[in-house]
Each structure stands twice: as structure tokens, then as C-alpha cells.
N, C-alpha and C. Protein backbone atom coordinates (compact mmCIF):
# COMPACT_ATOMS: atom_id res chain seq x y z
N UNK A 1 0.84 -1.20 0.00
CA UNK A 1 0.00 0.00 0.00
C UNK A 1 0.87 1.25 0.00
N UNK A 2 0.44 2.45 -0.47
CA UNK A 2 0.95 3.84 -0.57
C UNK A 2 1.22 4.09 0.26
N UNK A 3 1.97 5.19 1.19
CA UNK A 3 1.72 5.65 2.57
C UNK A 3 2.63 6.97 2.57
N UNK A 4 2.11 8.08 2.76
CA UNK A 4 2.39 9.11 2.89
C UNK A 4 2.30 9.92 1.37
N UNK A 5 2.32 11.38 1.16
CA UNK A 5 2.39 12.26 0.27
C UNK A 5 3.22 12.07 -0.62
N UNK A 6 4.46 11.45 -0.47
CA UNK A 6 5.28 11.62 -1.55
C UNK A 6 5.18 10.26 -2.02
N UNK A 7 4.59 9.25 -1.34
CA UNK A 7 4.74 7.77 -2.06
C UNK A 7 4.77 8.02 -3.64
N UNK A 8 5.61 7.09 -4.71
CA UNK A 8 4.79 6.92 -5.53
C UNK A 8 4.36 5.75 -6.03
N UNK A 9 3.20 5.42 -6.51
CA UNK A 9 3.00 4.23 -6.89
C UNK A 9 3.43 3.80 -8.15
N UNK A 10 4.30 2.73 -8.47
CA UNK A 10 4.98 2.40 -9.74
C UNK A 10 3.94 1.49 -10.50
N UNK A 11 3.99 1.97 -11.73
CA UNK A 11 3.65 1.12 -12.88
C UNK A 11 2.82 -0.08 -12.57
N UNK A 12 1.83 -0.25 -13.17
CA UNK A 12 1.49 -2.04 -12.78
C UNK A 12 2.74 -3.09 -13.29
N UNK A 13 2.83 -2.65 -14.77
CA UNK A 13 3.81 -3.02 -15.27
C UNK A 13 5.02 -3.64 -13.99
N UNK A 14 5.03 -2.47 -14.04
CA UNK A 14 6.50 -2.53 -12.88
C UNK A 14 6.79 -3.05 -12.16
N UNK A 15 5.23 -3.29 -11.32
CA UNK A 15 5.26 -3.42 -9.92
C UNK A 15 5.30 -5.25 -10.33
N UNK A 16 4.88 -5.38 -11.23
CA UNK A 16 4.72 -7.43 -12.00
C UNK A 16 5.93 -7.73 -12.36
N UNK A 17 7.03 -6.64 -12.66
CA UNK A 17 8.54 -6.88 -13.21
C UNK A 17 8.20 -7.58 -14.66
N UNK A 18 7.09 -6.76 -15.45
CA UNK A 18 7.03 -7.40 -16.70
C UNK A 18 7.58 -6.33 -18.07
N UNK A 19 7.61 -4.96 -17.38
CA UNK A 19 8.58 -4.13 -18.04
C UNK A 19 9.28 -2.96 -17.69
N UNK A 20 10.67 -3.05 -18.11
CA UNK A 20 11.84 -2.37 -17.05
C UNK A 20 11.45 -0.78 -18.54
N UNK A 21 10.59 0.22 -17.47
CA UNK A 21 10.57 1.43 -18.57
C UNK A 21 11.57 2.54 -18.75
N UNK A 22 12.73 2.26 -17.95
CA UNK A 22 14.13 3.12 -18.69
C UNK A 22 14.96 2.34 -19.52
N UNK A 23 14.47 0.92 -19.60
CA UNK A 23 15.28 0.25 -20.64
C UNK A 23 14.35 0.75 -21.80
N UNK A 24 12.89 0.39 -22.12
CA UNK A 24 12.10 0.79 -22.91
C UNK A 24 11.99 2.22 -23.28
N UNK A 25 12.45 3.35 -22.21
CA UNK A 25 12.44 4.40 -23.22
C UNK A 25 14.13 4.93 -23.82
N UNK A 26 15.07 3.61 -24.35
CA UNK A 26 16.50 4.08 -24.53
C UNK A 26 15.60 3.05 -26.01
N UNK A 27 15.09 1.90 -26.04
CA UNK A 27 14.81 1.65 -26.93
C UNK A 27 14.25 2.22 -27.87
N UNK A 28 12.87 3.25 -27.40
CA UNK A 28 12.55 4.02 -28.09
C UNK A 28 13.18 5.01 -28.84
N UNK A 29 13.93 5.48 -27.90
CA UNK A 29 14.84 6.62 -28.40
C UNK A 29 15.67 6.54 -29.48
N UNK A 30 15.74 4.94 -29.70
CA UNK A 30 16.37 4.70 -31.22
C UNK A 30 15.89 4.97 -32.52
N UNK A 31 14.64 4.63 -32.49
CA UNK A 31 13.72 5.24 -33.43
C UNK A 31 13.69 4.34 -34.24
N UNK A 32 14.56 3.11 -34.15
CA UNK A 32 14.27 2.02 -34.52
C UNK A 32 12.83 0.74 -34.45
N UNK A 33 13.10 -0.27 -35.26
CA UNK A 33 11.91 -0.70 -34.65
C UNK A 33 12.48 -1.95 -33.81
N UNK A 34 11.50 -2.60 -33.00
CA UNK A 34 12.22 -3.51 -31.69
C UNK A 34 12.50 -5.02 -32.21
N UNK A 35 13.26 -5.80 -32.13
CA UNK A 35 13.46 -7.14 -32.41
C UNK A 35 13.16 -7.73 -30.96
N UNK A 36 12.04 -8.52 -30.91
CA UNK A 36 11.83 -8.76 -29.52
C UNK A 36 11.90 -10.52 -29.64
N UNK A 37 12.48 -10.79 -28.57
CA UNK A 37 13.03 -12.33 -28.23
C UNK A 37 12.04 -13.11 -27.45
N UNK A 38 11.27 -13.72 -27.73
CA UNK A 38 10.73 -14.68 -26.90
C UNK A 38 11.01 -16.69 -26.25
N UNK A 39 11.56 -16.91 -25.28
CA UNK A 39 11.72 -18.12 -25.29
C UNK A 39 11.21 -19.07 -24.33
N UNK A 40 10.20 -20.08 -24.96
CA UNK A 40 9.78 -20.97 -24.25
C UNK A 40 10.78 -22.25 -24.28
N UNK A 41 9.77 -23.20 -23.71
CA UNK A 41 10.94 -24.62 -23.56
C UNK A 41 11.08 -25.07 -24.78
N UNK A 42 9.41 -25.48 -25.36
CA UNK A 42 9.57 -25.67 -26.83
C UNK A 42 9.48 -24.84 -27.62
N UNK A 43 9.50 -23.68 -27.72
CA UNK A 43 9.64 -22.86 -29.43
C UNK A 43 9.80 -21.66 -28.80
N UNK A 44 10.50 -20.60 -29.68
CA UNK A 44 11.19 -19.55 -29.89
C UNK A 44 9.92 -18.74 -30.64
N UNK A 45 10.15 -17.44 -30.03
CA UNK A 45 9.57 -16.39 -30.74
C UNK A 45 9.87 -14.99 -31.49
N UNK A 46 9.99 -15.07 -32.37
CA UNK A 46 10.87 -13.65 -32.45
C UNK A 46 9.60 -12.65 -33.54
N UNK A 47 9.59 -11.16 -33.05
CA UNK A 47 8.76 -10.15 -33.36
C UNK A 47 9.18 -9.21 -34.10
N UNK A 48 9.31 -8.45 -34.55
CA UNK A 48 9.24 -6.68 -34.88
C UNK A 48 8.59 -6.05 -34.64
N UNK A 49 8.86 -4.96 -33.72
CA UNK A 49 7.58 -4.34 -33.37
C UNK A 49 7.88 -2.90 -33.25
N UNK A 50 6.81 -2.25 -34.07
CA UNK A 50 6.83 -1.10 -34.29
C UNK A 50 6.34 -0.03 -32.94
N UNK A 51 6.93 1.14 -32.45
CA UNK A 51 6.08 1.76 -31.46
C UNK A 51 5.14 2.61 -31.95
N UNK A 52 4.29 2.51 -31.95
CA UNK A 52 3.02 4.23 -32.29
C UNK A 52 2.44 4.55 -31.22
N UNK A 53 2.38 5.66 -31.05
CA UNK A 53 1.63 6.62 -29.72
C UNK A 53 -0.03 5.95 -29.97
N UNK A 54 -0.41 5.39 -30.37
CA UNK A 54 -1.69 4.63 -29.79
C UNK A 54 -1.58 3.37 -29.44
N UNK A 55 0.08 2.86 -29.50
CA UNK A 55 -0.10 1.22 -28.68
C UNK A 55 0.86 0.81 -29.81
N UNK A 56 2.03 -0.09 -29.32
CA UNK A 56 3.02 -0.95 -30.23
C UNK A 56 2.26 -1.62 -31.57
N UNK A 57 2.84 -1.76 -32.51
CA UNK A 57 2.26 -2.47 -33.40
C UNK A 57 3.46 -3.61 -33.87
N UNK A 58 2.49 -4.91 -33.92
CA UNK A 58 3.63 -6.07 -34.06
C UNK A 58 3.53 -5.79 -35.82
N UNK A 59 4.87 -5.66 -36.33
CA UNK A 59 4.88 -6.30 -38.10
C UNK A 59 5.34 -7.38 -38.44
N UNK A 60 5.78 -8.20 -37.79
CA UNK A 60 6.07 -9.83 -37.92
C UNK A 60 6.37 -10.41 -37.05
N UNK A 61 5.79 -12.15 -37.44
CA UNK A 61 6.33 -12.96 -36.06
C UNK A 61 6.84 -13.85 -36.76
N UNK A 62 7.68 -14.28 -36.30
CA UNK A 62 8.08 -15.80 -36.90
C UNK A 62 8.29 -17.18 -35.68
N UNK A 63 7.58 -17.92 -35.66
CA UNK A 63 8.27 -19.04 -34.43
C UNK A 63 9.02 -20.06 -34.94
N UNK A 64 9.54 -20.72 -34.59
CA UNK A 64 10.20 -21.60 -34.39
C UNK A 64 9.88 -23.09 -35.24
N UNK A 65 8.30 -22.93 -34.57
CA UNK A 65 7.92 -24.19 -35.69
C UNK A 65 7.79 -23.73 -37.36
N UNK A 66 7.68 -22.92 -37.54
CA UNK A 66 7.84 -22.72 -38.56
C UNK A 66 8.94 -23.57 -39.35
N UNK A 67 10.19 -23.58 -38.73
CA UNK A 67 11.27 -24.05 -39.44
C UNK A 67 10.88 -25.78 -39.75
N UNK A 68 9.79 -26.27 -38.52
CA UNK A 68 9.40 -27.91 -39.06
C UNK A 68 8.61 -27.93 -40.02
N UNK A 69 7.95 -26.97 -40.40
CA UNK A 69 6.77 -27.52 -41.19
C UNK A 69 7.13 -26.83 -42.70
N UNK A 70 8.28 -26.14 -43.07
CA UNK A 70 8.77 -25.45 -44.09
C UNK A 70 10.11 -25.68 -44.41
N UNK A 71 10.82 -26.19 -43.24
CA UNK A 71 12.13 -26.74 -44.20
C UNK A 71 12.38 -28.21 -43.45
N UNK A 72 11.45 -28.82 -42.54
CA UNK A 72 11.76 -30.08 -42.03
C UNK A 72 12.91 -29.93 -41.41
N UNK A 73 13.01 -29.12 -40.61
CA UNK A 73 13.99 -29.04 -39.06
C UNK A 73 13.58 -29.95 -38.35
N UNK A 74 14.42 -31.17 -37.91
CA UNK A 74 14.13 -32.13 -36.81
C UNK A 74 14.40 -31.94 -35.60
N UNK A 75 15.49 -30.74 -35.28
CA UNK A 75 16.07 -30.50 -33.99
C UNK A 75 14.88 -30.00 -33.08
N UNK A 76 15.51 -30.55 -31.75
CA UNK A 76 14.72 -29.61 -30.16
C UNK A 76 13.87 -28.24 -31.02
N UNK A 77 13.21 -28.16 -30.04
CA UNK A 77 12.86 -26.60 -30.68
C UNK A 77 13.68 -25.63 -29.80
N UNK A 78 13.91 -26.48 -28.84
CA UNK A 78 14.27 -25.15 -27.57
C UNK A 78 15.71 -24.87 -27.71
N UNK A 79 16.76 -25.69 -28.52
CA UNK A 79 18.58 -25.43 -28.12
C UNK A 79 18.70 -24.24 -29.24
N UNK A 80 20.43 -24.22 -28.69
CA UNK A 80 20.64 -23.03 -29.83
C UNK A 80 20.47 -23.16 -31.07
N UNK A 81 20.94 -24.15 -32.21
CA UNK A 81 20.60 -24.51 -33.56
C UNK A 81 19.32 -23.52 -33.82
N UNK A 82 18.28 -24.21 -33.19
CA UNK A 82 17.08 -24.02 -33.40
C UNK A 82 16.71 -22.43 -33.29
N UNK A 83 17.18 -21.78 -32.07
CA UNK A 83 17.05 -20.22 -31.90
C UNK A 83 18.46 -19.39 -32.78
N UNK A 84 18.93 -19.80 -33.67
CA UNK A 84 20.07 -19.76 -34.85
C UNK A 84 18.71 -19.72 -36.06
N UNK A 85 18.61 -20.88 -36.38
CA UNK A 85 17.70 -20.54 -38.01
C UNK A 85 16.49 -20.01 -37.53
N UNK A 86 16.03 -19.89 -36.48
CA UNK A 86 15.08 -19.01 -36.23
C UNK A 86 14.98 -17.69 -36.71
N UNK A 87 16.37 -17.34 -35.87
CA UNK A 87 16.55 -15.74 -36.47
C UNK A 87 16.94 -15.61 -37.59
N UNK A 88 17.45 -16.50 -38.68
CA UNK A 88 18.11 -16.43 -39.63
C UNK A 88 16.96 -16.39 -40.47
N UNK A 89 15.53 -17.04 -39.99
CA UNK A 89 14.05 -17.01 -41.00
C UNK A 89 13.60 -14.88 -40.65
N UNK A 90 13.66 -15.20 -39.33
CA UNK A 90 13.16 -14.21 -39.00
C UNK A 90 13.75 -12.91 -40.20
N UNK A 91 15.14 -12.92 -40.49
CA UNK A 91 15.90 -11.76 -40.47
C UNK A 91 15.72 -11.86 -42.35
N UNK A 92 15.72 -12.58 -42.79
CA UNK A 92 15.07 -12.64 -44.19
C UNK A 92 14.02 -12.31 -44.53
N UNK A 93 13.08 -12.42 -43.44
CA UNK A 93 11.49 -12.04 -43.82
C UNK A 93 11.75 -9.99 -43.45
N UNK A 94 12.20 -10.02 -42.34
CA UNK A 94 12.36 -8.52 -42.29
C UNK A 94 12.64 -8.43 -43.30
N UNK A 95 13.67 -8.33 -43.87
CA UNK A 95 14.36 -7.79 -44.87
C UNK A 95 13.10 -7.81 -46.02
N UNK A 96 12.65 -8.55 -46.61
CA UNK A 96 11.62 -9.16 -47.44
C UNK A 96 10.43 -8.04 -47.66
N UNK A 97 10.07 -7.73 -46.09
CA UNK A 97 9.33 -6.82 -45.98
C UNK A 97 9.32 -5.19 -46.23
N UNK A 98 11.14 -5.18 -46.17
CA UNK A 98 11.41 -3.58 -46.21
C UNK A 98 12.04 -2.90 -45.16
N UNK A 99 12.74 -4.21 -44.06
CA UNK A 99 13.13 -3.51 -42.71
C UNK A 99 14.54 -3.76 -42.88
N UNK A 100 15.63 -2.91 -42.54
CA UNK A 100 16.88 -3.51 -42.74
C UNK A 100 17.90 -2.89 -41.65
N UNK A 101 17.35 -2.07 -40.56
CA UNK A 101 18.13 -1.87 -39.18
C UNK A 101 16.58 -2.60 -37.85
N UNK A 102 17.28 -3.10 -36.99
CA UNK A 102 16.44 -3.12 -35.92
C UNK A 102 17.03 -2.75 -34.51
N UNK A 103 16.46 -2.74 -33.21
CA UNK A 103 17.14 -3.06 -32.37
C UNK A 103 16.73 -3.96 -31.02
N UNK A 104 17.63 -5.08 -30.62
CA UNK A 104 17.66 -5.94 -29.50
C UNK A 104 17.02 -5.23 -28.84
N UNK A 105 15.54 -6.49 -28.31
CA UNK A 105 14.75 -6.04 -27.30
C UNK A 105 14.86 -7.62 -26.24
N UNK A 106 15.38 -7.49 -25.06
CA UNK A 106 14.74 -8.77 -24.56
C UNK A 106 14.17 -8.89 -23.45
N UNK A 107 13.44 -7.86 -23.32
CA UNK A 107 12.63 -7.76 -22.12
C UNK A 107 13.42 -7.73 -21.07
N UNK A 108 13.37 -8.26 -20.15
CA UNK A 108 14.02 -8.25 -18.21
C UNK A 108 14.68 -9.69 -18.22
N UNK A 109 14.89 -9.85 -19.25
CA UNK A 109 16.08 -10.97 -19.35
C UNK A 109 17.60 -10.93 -19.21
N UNK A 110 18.36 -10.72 -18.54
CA UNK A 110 19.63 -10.78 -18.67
C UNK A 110 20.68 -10.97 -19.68
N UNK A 111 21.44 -10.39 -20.47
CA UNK A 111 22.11 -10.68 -21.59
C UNK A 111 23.27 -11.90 -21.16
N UNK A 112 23.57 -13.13 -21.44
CA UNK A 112 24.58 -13.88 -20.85
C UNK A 112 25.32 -14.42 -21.76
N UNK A 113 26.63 -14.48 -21.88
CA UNK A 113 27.42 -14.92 -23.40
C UNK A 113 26.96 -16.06 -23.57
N UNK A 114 26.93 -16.24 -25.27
CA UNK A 114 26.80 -17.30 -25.75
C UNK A 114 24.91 -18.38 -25.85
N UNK A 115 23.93 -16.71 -25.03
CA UNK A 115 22.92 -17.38 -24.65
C UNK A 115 22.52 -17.70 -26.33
N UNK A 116 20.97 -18.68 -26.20
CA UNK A 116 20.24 -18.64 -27.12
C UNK A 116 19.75 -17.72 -27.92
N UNK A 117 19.18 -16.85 -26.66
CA UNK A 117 18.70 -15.36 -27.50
C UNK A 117 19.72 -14.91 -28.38
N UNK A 118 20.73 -15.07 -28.38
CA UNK A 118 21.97 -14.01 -28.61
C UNK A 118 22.21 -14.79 -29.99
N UNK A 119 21.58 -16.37 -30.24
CA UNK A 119 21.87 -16.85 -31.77
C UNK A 119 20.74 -16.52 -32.20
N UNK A 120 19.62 -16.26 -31.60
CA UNK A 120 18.57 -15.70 -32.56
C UNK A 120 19.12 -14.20 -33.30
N UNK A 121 19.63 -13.92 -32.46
CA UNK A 121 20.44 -12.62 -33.30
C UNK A 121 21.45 -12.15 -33.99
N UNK A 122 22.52 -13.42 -34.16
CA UNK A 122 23.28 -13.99 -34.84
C UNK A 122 22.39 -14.95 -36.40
N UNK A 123 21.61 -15.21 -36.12
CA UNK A 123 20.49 -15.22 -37.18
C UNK A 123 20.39 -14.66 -38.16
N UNK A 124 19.65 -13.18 -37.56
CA UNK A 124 19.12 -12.05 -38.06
C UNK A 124 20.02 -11.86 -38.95
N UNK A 125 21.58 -11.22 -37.97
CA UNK A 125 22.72 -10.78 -38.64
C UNK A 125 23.07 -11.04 -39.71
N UNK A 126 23.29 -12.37 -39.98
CA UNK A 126 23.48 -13.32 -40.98
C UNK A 126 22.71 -13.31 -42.28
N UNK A 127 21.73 -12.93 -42.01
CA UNK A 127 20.14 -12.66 -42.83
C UNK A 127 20.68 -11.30 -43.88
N UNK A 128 21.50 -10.68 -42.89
CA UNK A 128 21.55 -9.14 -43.29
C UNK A 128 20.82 -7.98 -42.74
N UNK A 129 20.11 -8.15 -41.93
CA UNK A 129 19.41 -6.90 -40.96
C UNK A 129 20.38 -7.02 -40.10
N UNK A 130 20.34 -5.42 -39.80
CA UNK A 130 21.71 -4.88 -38.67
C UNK A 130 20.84 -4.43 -37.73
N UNK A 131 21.76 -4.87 -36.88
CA UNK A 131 21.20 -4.77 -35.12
C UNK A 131 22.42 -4.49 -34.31
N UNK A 132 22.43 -3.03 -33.30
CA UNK A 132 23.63 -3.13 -32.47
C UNK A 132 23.94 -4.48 -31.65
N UNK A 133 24.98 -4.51 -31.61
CA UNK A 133 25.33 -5.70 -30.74
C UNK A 133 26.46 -5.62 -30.07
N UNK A 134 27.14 -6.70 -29.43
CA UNK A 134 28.65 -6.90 -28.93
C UNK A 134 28.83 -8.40 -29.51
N UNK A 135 29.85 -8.21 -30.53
CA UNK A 135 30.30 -9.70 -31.03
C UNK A 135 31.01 -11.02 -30.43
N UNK A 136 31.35 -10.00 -29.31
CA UNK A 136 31.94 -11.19 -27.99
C UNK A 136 31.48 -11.78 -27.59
N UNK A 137 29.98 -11.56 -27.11
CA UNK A 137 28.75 -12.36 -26.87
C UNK A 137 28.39 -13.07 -27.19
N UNK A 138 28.61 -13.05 -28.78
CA UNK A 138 27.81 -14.09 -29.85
C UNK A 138 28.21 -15.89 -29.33
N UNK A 139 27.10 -16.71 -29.57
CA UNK A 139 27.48 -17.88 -29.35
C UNK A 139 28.85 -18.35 -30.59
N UNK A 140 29.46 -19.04 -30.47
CA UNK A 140 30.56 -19.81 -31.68
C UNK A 140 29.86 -20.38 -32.60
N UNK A 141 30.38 -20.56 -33.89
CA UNK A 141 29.95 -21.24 -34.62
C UNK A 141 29.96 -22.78 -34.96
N UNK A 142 30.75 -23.16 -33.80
CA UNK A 142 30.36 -24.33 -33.49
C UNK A 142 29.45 -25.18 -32.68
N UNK A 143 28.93 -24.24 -31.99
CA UNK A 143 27.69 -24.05 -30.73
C UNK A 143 26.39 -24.01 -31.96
N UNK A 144 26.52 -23.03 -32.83
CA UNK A 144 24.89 -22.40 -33.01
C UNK A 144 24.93 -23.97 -34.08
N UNK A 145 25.97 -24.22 -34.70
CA UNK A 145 26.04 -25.79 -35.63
C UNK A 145 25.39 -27.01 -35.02
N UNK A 146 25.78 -26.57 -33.85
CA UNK A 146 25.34 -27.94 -32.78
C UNK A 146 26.50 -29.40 -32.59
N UNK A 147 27.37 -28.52 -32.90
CA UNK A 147 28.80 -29.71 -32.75
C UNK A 147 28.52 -30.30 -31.49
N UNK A 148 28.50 -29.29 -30.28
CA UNK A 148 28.59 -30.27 -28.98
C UNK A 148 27.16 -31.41 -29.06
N UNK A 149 26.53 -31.27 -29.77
CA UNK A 149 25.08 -32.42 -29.59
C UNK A 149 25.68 -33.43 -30.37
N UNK A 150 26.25 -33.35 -31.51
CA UNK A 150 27.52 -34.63 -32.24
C UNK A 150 28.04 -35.22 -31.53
N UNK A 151 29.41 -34.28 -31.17
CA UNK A 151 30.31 -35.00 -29.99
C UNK A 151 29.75 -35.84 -28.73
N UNK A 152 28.81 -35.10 -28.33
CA UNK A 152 28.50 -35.82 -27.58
C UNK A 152 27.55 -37.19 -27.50
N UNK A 153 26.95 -37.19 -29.08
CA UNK A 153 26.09 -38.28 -28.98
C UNK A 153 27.02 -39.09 -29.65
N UNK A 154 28.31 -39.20 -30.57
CA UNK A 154 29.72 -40.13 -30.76
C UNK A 154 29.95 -40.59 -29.50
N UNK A 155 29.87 -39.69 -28.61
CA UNK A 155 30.94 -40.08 -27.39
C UNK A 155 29.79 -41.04 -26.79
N UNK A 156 28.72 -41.28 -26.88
CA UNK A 156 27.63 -41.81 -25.95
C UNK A 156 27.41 -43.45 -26.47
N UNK A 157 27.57 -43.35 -28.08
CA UNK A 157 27.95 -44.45 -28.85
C UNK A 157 28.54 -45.29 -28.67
N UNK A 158 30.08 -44.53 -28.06
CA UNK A 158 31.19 -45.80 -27.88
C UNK A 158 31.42 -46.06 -26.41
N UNK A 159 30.85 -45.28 -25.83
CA UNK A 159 30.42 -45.22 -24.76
C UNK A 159 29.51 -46.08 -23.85
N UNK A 160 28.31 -45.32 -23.84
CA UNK A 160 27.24 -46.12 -23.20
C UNK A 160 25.72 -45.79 -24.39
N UNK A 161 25.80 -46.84 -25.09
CA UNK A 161 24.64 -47.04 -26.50
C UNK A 161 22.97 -46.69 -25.60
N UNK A 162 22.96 -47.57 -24.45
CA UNK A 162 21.77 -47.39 -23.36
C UNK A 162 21.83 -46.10 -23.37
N UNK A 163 22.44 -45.27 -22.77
CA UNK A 163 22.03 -43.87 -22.67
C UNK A 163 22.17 -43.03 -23.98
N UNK A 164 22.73 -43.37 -24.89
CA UNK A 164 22.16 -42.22 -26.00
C UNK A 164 21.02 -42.81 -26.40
N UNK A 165 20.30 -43.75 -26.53
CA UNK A 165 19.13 -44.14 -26.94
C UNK A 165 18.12 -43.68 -25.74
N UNK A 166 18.14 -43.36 -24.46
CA UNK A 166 17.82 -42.39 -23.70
C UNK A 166 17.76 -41.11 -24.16
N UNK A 167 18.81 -40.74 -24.19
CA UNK A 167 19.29 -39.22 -24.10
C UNK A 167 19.20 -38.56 -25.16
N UNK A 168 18.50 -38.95 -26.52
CA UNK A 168 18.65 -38.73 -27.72
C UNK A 168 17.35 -39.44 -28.87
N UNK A 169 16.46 -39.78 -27.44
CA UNK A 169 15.17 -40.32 -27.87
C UNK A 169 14.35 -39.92 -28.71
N UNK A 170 14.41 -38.18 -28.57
CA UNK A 170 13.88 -37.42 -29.71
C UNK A 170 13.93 -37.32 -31.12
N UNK A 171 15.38 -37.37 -30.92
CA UNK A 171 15.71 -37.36 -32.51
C UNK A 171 15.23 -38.94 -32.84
N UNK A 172 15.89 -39.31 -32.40
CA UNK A 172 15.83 -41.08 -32.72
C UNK A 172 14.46 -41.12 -33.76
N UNK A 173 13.64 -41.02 -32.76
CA UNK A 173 11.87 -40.71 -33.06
C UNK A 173 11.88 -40.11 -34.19
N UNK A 174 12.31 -38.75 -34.40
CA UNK A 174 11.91 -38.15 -35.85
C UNK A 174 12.98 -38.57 -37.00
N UNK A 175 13.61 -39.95 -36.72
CA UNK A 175 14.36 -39.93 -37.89
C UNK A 175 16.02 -39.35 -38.17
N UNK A 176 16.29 -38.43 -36.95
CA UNK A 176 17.60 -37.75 -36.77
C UNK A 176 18.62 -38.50 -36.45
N UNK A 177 19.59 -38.66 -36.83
CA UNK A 177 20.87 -39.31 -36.22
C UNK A 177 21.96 -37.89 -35.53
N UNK A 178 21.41 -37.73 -34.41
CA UNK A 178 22.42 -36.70 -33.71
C UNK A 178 24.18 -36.72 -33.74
N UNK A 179 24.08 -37.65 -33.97
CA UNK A 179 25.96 -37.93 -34.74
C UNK A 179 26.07 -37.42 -35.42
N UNK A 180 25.18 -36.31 -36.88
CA UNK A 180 24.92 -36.29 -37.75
C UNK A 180 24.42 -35.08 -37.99
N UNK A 181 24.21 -34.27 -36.68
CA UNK A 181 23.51 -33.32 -36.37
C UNK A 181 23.85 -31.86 -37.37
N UNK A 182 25.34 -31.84 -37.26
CA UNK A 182 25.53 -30.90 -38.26
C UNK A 182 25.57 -30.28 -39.80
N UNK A 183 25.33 -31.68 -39.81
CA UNK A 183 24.97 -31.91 -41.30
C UNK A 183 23.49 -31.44 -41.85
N UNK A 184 23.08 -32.33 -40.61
CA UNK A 184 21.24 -32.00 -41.05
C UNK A 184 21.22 -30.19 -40.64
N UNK A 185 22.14 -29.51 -39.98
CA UNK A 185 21.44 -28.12 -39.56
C UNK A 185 22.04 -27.82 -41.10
N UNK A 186 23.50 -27.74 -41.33
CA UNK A 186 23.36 -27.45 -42.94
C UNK A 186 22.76 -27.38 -44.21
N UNK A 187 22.13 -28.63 -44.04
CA UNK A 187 21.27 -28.78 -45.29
C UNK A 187 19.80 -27.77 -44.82
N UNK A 188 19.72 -27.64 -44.08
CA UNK A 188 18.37 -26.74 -43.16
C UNK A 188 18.71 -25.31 -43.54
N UNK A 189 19.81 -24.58 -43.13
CA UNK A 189 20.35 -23.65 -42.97
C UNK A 189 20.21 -23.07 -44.79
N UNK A 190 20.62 -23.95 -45.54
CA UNK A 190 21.00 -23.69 -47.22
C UNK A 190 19.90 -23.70 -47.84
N UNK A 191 18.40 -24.49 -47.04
CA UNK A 191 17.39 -24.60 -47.76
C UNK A 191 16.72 -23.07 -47.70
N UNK A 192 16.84 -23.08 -46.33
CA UNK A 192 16.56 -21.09 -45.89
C UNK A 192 17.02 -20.28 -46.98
N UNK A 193 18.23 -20.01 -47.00
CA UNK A 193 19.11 -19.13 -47.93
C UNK A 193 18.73 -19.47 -49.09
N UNK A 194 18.23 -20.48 -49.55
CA UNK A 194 17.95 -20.49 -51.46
C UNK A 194 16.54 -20.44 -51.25
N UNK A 195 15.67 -20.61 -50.12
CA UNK A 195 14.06 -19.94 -50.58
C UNK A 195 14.20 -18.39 -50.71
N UNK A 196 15.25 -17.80 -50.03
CA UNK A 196 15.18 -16.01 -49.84
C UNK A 196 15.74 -15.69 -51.22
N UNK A 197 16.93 -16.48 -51.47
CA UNK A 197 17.62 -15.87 -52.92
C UNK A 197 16.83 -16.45 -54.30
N UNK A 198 15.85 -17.01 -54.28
CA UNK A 198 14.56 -17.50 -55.38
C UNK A 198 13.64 -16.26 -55.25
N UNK A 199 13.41 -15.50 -54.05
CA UNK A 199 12.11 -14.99 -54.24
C UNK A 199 12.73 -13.81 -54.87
């Protein structure tokens, strides 16, 4: 509760920690429009969103599944690979549309090297829409490839066969050989890039 004359009462927003508004008005101040990051367990969200003085306006979404049902991505939805061609769909369709600067929005999320979010924007980049960034951050390109899900499902092989057939049940299921993993994001990755350079 309030208490006394000078209280002030903050934001509902605020008071829910669902939006930090001096980060939001440095965003604004760009005059850019927002690349906003969304991440669940299973699928990725990524936005553009325009501000207008009568209320944000979204101009594109792209998720995640998208990449299964249009280029037959077998991977997690939730690892990096997956938040990689995400942004890499995402950042083609901007472009597609007529947008070709944005800027990183990720809500009250913490920026942490090498996160997911941070290949959704390594994505984009890649796409060709420019977005400030710090390149130190960026995950490796052997990360957003998904080398360590290889290595490690080789190593599980000669290893212990019981637990990658555990540990790797998913793919198994759709047909994936995670030994193999980088291959299949390649051929994924190239199918992207020649639907954008056809249209």
C-alpha cells in the first residue's frame, strides 16, 4: 500500500517486473523498430515491433515451428541450432518486408554470453538486418552448428549405446541421427538461404 504524500505508486507493469521502462524508453529513443526475443521450452519467438503513440504495433512474427513444417527441421525446438535458423528465417522475412536496421529487445532478461537469445540474433545478422550488438557475446559457430550435440552423442555411442538411446530419444523418433547433427542443420540452414535468394 501507498503511505504518505510523496509515495509513488509504480507502474502495474513494474510493480509485475514485466517491463523495465528506462530500458524501454533508450529503446525508443532509437527510433528504430524492436526485435523482440521470446523463449519458451519448446519454441522460440521472435517479433518486430513497431512503437506508435496509440499502442506498439507487431509487423512480424516468426516461431520456431515454422522451421518444421517449411524446411523439415528435426532438432529440439528449444537449443541453440534451433534459436540460430530461427533468427536467420526471422531476419530474411524482415528484410523481405522492407526492414533492414532493428534493435535488441529482450525484455528483463539478462544478456549472458553465448545465450540462445543471442543466436537468434546472430540469425538475423546473418540474414543481413543490422542490429547493435557486442560480437563477444555471440554464441561460436560451433555451438549455433550444434557440434557439442555430435560429440557428444559419438561419445555416448562408444560409450554407453543405453544412454544415448535415452538421451537422444527425440531425434531417434523423428528420424535424426544426432551424430549427424551438423549436417542436417546445414542442409536446413542452405534450404533457408535459397528460398530467400529465389524470391
Amino acid at each position: 500500500m501507498a503511505h504518505g504524500p510523496r509515495y509513488n505508486v509504480k507502474y502495474r507493469r513494474r510493480r509485475e517486473e514485466k517491463t523495465d521502462y528506462r530500458k524501454r524508453l533508450k529503446l525508443l529513443k532509437s527510433g528504430l523498430p524492436r526485435l523482440v526475443v521470446r523463449r519458451g521450452i519448446w519454441n522460440f519467438t521472435v517479433q518486430l515491433i513497431e512503437y506508435r503513440e496509440d499502442g506498439d504495433r507487431t509487423v512480424l512474427t516468426v516461431h520456431s515451428k515454422m522451421l518444421y513444417k517449411k524446411f523439415g527441421w528435426l532438432g529440439h525446438r528449444g537449443n541453440t541450432p534451433t534459436a540460430y535458423l530461427t533468427g536467420l528465417l526471422f531476419g530474411f522475412e524482415a528484410i523481405k518486408r522492407g526492414y533492414k536496421k532493428a534493435i535488441l529487445d529482450i525484455g528483463r532478461h539478462s544478456i549472458t554470453k553465448g545465450s540462445s537469445i543471442l543466436a537468434v540474433l546472430k540469425g538475423a545478422l546473418d540474414a543481413g538486418l543490422e542490429v547493435p550488438h557486442s560480437p563477444d557475446k555471440i554464441p561460436s559457430e560451433e555451438r549455433i552448428m550444434g557440434k557439442h550435440i555430435e560429440e557428444y552423442a559419438k561419445y555416448l555411442i562408444k560409450n554407453n549405446k543405453d544412454k544415448y538411446k535415452k538421451q537422444f530419444s527425440y531425434y531417434l523418433k523423428v528420424g535424426l541421427k544426432p551424430e549427424e547433427f551438423t549436417k542436417h542443420f546445414m542442409e536446413v540452414k542452405e534450404k533457408i538461404i535459397s528460398y530467400y535468394k529465389e524470391k
